[in-house]
PDB file of N, CA and C in Angstrom:
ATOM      1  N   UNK A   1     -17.794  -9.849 -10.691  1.00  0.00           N
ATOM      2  CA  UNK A   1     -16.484  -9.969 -10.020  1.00  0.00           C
ATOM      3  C   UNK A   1     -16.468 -11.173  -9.075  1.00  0.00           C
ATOM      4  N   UNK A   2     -14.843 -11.485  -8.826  1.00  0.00           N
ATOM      5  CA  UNK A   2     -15.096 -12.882  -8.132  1.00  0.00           C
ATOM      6  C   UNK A   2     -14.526 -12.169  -6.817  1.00  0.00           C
ATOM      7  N   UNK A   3     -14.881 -13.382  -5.469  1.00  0.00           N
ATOM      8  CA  UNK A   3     -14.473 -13.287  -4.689  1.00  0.00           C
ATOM      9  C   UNK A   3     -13.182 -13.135  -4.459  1.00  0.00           C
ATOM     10  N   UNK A   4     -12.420 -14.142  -5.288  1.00  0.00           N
ATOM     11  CA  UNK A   4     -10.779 -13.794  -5.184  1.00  0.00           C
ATOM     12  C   UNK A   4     -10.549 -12.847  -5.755  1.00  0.00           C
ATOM     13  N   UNK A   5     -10.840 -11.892  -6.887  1.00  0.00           N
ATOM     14  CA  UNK A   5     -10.509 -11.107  -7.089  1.00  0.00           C
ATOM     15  C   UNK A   5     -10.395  -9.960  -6.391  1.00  0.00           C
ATOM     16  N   UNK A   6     -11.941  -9.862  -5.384  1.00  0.00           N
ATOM     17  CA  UNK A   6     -11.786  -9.080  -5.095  1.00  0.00           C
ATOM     18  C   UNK A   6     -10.787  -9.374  -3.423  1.00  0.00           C
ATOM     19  N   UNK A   7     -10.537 -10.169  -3.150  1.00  0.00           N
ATOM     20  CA  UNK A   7      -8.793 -10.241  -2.379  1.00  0.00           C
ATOM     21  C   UNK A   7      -7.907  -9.864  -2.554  1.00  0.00           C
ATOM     22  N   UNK A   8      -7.223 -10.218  -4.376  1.00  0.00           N
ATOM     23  CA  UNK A   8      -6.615  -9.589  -4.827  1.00  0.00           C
ATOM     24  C   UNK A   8      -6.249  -8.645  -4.509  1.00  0.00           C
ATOM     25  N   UNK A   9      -7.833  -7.793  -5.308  1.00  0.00           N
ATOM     26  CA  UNK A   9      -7.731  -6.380  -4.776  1.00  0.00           C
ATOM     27  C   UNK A   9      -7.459  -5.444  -3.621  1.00  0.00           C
ATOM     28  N   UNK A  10      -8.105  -6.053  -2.582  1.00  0.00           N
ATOM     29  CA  UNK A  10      -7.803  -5.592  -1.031  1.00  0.00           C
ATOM     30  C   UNK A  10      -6.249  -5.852  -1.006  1.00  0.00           C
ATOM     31  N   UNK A  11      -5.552  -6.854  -1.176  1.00  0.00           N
ATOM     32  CA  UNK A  11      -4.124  -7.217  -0.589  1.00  0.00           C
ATOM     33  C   UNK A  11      -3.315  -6.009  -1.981  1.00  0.00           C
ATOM     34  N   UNK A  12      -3.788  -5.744  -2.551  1.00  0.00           N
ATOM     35  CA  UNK A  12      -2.979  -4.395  -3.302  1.00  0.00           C
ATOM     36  C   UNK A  12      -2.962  -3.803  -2.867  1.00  0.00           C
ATOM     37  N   UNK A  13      -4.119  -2.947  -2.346  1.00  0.00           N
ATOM     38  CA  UNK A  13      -4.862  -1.856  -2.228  1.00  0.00           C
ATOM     39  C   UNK A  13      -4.007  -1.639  -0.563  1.00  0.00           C
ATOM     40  N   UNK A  14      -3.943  -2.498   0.244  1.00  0.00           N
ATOM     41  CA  UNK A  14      -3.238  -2.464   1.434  1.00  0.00           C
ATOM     42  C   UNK A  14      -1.927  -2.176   1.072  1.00  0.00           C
ATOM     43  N   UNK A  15      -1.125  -3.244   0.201  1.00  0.00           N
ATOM     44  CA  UNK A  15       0.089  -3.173  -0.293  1.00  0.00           C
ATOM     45  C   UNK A  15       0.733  -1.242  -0.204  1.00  0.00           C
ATOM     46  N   UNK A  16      -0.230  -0.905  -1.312  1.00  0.00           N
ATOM     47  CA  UNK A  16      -0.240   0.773  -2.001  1.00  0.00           C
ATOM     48  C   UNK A  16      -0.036   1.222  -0.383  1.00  0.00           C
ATOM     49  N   UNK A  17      -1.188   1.240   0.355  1.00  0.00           N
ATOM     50  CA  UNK A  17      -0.773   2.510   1.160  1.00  0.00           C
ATOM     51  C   UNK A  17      -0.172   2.155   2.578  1.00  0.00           C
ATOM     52  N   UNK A  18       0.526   0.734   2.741  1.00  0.00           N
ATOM     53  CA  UNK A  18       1.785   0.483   3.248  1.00  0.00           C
ATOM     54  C   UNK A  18       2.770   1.038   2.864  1.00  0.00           C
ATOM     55  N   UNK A  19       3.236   0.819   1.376  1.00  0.00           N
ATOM     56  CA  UNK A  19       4.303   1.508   0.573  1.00  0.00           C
ATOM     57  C   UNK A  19       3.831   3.014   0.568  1.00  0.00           C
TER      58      UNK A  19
END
Protein backbone atom coordinates (compact mmCIF):
# COMPACT_ATOMS: atom_id res chain seq x y z
CA UNK A 1 0.00 0.00 0.00
CA UNK A 2 1.01 3.52 -0.74
CA UNK A 3 1.27 6.32 1.39
CA UNK A 4 -1.33 8.28 -0.49
CA UNK A 5 -3.48 5.77 -0.44
CA UNK A 6 -3.47 5.30 2.64
CA UNK A 7 -4.67 9.32 3.01
CA UNK A 8 -7.10 8.57 0.85
CA UNK A 9 -8.22 6.30 3.11
CA UNK A 10 -8.12 8.28 6.39
CA UNK A 11 -9.89 11.43 4.56
CA UNK A 12 -12.91 8.80 3.80
CA UNK A 13 -12.88 7.14 6.70
CA UNK A 14 -13.23 10.73 8.54
CA UNK A 15 -15.60 11.79 5.75
CA UNK A 16 -18.04 8.42 6.87
CA UNK A 17 -18.25 9.27 10.41
CA UNK A 18 -18.67 13.10 9.95
CA UNK A 19 -21.63 12.19 7.72
Amino acid sequence: MRDMEDDIWTQHLMGLLLM
